[in-house]
PDB file of N, CA and C in Angstrom:
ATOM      1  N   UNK A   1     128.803-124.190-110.966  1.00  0.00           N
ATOM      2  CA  UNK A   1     129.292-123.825-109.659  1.00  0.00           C
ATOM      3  C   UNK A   1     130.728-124.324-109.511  1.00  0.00           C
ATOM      4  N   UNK A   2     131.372-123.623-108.742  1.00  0.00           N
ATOM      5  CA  UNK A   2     132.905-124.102-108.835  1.00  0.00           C
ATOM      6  C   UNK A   2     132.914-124.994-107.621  1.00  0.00           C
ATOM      7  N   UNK A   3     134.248-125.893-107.576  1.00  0.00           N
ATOM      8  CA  UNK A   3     134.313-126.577-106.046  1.00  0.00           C
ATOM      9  C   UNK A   3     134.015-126.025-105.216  1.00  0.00           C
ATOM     10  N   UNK A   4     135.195-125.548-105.369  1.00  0.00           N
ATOM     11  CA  UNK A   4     135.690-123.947-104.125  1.00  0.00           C
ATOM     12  C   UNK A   4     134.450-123.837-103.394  1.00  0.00           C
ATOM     13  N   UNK A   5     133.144-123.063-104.217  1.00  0.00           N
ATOM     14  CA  UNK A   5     131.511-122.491-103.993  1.00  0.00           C
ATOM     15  C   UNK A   5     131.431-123.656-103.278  1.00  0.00           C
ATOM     16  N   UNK A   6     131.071-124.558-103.721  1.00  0.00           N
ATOM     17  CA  UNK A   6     129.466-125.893-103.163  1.00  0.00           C
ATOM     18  C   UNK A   6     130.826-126.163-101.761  1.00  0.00           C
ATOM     19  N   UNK A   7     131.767-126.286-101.503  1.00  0.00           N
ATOM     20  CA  UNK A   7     132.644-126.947-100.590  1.00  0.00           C
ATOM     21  C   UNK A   7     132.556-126.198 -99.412  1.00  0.00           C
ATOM     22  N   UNK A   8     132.862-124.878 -99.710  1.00  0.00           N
ATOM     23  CA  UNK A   8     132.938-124.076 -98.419  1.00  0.00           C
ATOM     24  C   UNK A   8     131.213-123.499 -98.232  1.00  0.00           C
ATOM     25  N   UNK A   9     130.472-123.778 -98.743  1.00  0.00           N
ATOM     26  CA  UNK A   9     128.959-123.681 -98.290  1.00  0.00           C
ATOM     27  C   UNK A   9     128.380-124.879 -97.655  1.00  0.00           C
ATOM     28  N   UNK A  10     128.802-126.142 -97.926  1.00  0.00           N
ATOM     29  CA  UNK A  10     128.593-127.178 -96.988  1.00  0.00           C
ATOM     30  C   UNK A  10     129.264-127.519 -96.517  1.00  0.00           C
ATOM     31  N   UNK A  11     130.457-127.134 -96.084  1.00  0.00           N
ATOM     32  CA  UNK A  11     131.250-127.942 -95.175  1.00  0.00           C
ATOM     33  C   UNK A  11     132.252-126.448 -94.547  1.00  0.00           C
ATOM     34  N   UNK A  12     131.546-125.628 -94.371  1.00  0.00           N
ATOM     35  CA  UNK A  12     132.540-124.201 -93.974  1.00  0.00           C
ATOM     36  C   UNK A  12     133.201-124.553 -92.805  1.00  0.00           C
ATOM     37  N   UNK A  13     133.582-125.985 -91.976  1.00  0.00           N
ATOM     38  CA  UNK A  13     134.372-125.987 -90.758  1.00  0.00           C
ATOM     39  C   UNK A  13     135.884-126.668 -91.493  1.00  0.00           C
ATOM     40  N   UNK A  14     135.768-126.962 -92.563  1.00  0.00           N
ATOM     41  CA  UNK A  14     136.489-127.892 -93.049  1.00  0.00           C
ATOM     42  C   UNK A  14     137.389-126.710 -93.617  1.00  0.00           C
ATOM     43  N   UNK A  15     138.745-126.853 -93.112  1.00  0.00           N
ATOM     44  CA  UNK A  15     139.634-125.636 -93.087  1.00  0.00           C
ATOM     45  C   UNK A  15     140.350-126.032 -94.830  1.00  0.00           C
ATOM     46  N   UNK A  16     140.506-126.510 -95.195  1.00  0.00           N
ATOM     47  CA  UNK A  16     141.109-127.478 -96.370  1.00  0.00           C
ATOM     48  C   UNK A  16     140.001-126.345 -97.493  1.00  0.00           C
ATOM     49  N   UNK A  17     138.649-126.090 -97.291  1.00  0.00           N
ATOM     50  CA  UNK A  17     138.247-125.834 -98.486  1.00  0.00           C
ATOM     51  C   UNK A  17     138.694-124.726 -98.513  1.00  0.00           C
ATOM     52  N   UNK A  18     139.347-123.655 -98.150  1.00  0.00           N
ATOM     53  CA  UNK A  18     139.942-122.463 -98.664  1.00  0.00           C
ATOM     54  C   UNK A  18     141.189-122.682 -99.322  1.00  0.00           C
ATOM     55  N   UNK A  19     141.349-123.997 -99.972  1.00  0.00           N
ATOM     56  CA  UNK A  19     142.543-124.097-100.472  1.00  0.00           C
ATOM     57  C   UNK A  19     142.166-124.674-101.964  1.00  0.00           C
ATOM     58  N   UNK A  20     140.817-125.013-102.011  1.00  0.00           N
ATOM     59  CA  UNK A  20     140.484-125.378-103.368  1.00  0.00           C
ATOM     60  C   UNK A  20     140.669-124.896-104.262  1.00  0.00           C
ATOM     61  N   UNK A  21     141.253-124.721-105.427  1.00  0.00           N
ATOM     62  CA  UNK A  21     141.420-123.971-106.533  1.00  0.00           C
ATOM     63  C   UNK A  21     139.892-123.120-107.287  1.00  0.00           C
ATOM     64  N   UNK A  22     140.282-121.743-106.651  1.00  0.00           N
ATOM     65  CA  UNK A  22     139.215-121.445-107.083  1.00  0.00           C
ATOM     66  C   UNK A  22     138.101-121.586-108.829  1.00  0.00           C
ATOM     67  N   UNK A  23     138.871-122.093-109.686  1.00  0.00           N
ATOM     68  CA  UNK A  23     138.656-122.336-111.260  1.00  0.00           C
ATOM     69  C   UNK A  23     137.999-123.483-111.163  1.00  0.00           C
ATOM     70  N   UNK A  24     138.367-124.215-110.611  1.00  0.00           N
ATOM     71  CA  UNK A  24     137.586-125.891-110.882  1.00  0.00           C
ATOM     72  C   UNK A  24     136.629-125.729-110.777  1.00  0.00           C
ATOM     73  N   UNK A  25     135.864-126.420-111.572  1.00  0.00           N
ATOM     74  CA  UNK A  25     134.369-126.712-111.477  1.00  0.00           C
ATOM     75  C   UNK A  25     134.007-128.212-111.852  1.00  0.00           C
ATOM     76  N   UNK A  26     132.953-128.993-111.468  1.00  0.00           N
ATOM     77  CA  UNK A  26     132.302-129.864-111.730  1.00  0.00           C
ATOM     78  C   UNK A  26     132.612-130.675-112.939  1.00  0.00           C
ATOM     79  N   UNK A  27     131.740-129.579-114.341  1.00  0.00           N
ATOM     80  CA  UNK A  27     132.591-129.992-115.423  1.00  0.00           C
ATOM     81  C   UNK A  27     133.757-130.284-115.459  1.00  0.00           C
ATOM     82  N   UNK A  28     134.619-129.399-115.425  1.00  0.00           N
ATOM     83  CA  UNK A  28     136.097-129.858-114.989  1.00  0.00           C
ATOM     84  C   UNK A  28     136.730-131.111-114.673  1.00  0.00           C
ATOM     85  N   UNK A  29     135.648-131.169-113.307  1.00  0.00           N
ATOM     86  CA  UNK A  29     136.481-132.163-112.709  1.00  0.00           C
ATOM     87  C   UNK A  29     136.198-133.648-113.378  1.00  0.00           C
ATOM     88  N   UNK A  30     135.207-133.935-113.973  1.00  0.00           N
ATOM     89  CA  UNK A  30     134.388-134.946-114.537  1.00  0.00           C
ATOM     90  C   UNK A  30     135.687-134.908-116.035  1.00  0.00           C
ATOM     91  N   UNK A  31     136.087-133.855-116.361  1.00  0.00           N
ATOM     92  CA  UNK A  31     136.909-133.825-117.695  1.00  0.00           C
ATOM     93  C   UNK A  31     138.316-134.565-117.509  1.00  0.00           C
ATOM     94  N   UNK A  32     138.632-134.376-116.158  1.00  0.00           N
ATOM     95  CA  UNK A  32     139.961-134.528-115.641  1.00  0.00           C
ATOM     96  C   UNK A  32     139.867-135.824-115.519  1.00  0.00           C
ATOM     97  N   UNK A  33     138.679-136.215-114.891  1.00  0.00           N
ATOM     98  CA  UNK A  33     138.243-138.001-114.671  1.00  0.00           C
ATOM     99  C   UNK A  33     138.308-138.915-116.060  1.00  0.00           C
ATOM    100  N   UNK A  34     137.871-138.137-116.933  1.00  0.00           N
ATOM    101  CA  UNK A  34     137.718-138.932-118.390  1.00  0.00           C
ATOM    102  C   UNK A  34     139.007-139.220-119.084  1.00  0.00           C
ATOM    103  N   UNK A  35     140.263-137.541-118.647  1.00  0.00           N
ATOM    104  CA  UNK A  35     140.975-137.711-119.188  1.00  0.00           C
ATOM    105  C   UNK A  35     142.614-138.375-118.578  1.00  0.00           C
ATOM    106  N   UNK A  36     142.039-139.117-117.185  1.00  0.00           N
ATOM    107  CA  UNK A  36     143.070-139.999-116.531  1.00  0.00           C
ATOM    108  C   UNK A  36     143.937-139.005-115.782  1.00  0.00           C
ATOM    109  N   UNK A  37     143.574-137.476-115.719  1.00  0.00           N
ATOM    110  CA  UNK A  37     144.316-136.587-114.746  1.00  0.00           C
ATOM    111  C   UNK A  37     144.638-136.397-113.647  1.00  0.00           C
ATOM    112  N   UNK A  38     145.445-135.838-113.148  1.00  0.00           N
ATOM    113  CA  UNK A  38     145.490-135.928-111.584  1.00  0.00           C
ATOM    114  C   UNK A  38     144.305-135.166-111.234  1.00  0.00           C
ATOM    115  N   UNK A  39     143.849-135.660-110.238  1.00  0.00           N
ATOM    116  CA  UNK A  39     142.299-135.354-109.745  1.00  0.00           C
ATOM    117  C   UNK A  39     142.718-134.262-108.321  1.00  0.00           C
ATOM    118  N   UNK A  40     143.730-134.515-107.969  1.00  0.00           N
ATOM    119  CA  UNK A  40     143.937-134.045-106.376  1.00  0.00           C
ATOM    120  C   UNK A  40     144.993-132.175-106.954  1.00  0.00           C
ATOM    121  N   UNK A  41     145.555-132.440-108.296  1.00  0.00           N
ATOM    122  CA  UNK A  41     145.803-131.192-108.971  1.00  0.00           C
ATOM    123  C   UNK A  41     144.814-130.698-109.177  1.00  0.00           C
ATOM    124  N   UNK A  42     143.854-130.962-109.780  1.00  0.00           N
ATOM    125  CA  UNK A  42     143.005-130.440-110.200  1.00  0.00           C
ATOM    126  C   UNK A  42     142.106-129.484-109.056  1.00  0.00           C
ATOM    127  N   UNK A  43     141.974-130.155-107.951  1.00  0.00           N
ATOM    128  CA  UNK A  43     141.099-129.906-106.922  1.00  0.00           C
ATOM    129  C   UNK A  43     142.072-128.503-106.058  1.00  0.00           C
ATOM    130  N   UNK A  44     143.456-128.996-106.346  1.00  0.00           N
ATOM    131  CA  UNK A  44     144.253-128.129-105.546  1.00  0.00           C
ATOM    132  C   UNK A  44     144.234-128.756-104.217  1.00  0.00           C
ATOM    133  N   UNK A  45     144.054-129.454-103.758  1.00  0.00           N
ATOM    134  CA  UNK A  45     144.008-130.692-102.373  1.00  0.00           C
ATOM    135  C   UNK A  45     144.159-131.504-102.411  1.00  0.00           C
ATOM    136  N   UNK A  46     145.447-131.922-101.537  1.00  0.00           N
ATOM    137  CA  UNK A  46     145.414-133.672-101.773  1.00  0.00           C
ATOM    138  C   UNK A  46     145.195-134.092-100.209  1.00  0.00           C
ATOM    139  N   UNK A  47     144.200-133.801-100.069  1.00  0.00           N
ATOM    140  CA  UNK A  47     142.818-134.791 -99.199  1.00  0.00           C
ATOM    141  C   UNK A  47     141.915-135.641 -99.564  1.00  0.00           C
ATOM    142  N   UNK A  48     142.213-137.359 -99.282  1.00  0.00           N
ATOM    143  CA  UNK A  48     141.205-138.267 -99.719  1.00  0.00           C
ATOM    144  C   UNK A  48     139.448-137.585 -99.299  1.00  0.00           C
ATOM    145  N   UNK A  49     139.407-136.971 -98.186  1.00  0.00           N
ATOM    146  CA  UNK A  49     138.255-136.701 -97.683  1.00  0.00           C
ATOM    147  C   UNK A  49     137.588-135.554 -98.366  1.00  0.00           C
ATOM    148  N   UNK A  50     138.231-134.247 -98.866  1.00  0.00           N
ATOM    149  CA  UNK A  50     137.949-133.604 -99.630  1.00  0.00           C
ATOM    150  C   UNK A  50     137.134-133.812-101.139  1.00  0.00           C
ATOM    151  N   UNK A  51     138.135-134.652-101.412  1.00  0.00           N
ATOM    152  CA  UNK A  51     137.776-135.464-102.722  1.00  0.00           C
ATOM    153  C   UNK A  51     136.771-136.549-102.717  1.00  0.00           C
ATOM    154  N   UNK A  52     136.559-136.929-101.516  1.00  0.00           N
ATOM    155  CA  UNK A  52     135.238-138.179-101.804  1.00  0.00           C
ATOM    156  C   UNK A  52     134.252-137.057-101.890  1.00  0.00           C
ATOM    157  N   UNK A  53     134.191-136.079-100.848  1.00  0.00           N
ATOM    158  CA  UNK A  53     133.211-135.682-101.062  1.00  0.00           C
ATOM    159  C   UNK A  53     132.836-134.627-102.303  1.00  0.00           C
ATOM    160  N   UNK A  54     133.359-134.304-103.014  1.00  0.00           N
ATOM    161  CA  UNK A  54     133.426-133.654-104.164  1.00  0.00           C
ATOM    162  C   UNK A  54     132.575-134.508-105.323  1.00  0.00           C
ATOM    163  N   UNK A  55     133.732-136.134-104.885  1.00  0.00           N
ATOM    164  CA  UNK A  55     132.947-136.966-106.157  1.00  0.00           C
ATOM    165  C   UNK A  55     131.534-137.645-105.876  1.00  0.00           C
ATOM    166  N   UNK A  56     131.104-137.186-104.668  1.00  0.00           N
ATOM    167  CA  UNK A  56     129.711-137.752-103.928  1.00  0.00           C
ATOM    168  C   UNK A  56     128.647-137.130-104.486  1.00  0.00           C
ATOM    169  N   UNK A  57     129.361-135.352-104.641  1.00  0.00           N
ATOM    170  CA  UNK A  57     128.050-134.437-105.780  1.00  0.00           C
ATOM    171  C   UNK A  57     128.587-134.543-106.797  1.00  0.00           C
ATOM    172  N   UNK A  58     129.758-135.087-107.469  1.00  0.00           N
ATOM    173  CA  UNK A  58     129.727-135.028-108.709  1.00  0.00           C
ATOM    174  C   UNK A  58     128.579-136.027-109.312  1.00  0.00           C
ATOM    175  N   UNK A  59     128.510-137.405-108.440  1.00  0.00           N
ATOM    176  CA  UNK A  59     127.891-138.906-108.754  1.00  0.00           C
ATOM    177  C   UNK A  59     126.222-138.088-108.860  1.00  0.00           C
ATOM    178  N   UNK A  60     125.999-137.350-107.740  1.00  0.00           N
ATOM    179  CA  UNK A  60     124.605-136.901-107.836  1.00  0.00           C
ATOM    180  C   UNK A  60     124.358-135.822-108.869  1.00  0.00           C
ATOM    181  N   UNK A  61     125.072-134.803-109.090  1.00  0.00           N
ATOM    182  CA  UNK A  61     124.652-134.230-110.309  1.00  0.00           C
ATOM    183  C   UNK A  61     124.804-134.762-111.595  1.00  0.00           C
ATOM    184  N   UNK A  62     125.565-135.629-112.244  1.00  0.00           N
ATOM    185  CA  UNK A  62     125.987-136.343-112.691  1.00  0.00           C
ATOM    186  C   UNK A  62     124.561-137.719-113.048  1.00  0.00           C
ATOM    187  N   UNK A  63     123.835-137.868-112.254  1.00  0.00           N
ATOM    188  CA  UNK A  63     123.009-139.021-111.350  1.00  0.00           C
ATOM    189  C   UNK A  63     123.267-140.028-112.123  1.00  0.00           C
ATOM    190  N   UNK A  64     124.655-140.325-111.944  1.00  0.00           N
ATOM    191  CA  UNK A  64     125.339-141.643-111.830  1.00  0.00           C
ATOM    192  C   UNK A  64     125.945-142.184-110.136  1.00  0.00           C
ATOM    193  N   UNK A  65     125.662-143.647-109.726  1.00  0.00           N
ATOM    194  CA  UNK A  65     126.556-143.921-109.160  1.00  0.00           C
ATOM    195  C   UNK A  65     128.260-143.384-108.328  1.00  0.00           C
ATOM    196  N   UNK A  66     127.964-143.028-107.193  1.00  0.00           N
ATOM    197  CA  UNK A  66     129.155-142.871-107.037  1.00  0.00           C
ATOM    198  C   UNK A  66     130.393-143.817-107.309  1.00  0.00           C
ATOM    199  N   UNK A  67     130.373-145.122-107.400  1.00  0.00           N
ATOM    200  CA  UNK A  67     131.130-146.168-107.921  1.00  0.00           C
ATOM    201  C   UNK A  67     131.958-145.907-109.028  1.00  0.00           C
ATOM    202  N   UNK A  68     130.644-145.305-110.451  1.00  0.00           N
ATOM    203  CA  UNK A  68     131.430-145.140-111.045  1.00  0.00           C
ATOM    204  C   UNK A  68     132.159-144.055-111.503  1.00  0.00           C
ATOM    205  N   UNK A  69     132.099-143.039-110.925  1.00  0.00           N
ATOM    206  CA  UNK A  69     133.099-142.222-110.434  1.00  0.00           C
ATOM    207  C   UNK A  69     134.563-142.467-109.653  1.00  0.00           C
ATOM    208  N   UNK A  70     134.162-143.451-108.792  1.00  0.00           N
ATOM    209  CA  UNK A  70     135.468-143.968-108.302  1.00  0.00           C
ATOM    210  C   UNK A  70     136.400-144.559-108.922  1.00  0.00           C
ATOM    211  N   UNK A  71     135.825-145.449-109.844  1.00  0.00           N
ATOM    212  CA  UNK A  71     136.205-145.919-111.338  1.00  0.00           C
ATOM    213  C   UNK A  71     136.807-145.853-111.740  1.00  0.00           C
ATOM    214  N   UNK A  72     136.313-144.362-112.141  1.00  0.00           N
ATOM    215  CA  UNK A  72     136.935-143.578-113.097  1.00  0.00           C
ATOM    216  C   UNK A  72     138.406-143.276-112.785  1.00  0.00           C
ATOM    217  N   UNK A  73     138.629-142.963-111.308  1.00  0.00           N
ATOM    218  CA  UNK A  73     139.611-141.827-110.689  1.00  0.00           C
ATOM    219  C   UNK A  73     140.629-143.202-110.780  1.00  0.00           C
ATOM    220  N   UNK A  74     140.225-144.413-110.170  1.00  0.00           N
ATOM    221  CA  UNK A  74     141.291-145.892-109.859  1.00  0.00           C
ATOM    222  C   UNK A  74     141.783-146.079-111.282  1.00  0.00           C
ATOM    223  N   UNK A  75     140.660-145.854-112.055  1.00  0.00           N
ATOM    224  CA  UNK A  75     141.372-146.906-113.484  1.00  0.00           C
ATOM    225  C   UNK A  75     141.058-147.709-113.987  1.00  0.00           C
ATOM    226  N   UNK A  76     139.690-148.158-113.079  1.00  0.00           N
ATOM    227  CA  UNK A  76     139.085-149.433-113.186  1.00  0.00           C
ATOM    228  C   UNK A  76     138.052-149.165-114.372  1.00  0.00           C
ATOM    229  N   UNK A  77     138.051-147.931-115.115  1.00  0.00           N
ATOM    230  CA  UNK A  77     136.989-147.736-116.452  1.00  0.00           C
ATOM    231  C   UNK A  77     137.757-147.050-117.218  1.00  0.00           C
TER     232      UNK A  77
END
C-alpha cells in the first residue's frame, strides 16, 4: 500500500495528505530509514505530525516498537 493510500483513508481531514508522494510506500519508507535518508523527502511532507503517524503503522506492520523506528530516523541505531 502506498502512504499516499493508508493516509488519506484514515485521516481524510488532514489536508497535508494530498501532498504525499504518491510512489512511497512502506517498504520504501523503512529502506530510506535503514539507509539514513531524508525521511520527510521521501514522504514528500515535511510535517512532524504526518510522519509520526506514518512511522506508528510502519512500527505496527513492521511489529516492531515504535521507538525503534524513531531510532532509526534520529540516528540513535
Amino acid at each position: 500500500m502506498t502512504l499516499k493510500k493508508f493516509y488519506l483513508r484514515n485521516y481524510p481531514t488532514d489536508e497535508l495528505g494530498a501532498e504525499i508522494n504518491r510512489e512511497s510506500t512502506f517498504d520504501g519508507l523503512i529502506k530510506t530509514l535503514l539507509k539514513k535518508d531524508d525521511v520527510y523527502e521521501y514522504i514528500g511532507v515535511q510535517d512532524s505530525l504526518v510522519r509520526e503517524r506514518l512511522f506508528k503503522r510502519l512500527s505496527l506492520d513492521r511489529d516492531v516498537f515504535f521507538d525503534l523506528i524513531y531510532d532509526l530516523w534520529t540516528g540513535k541505531i
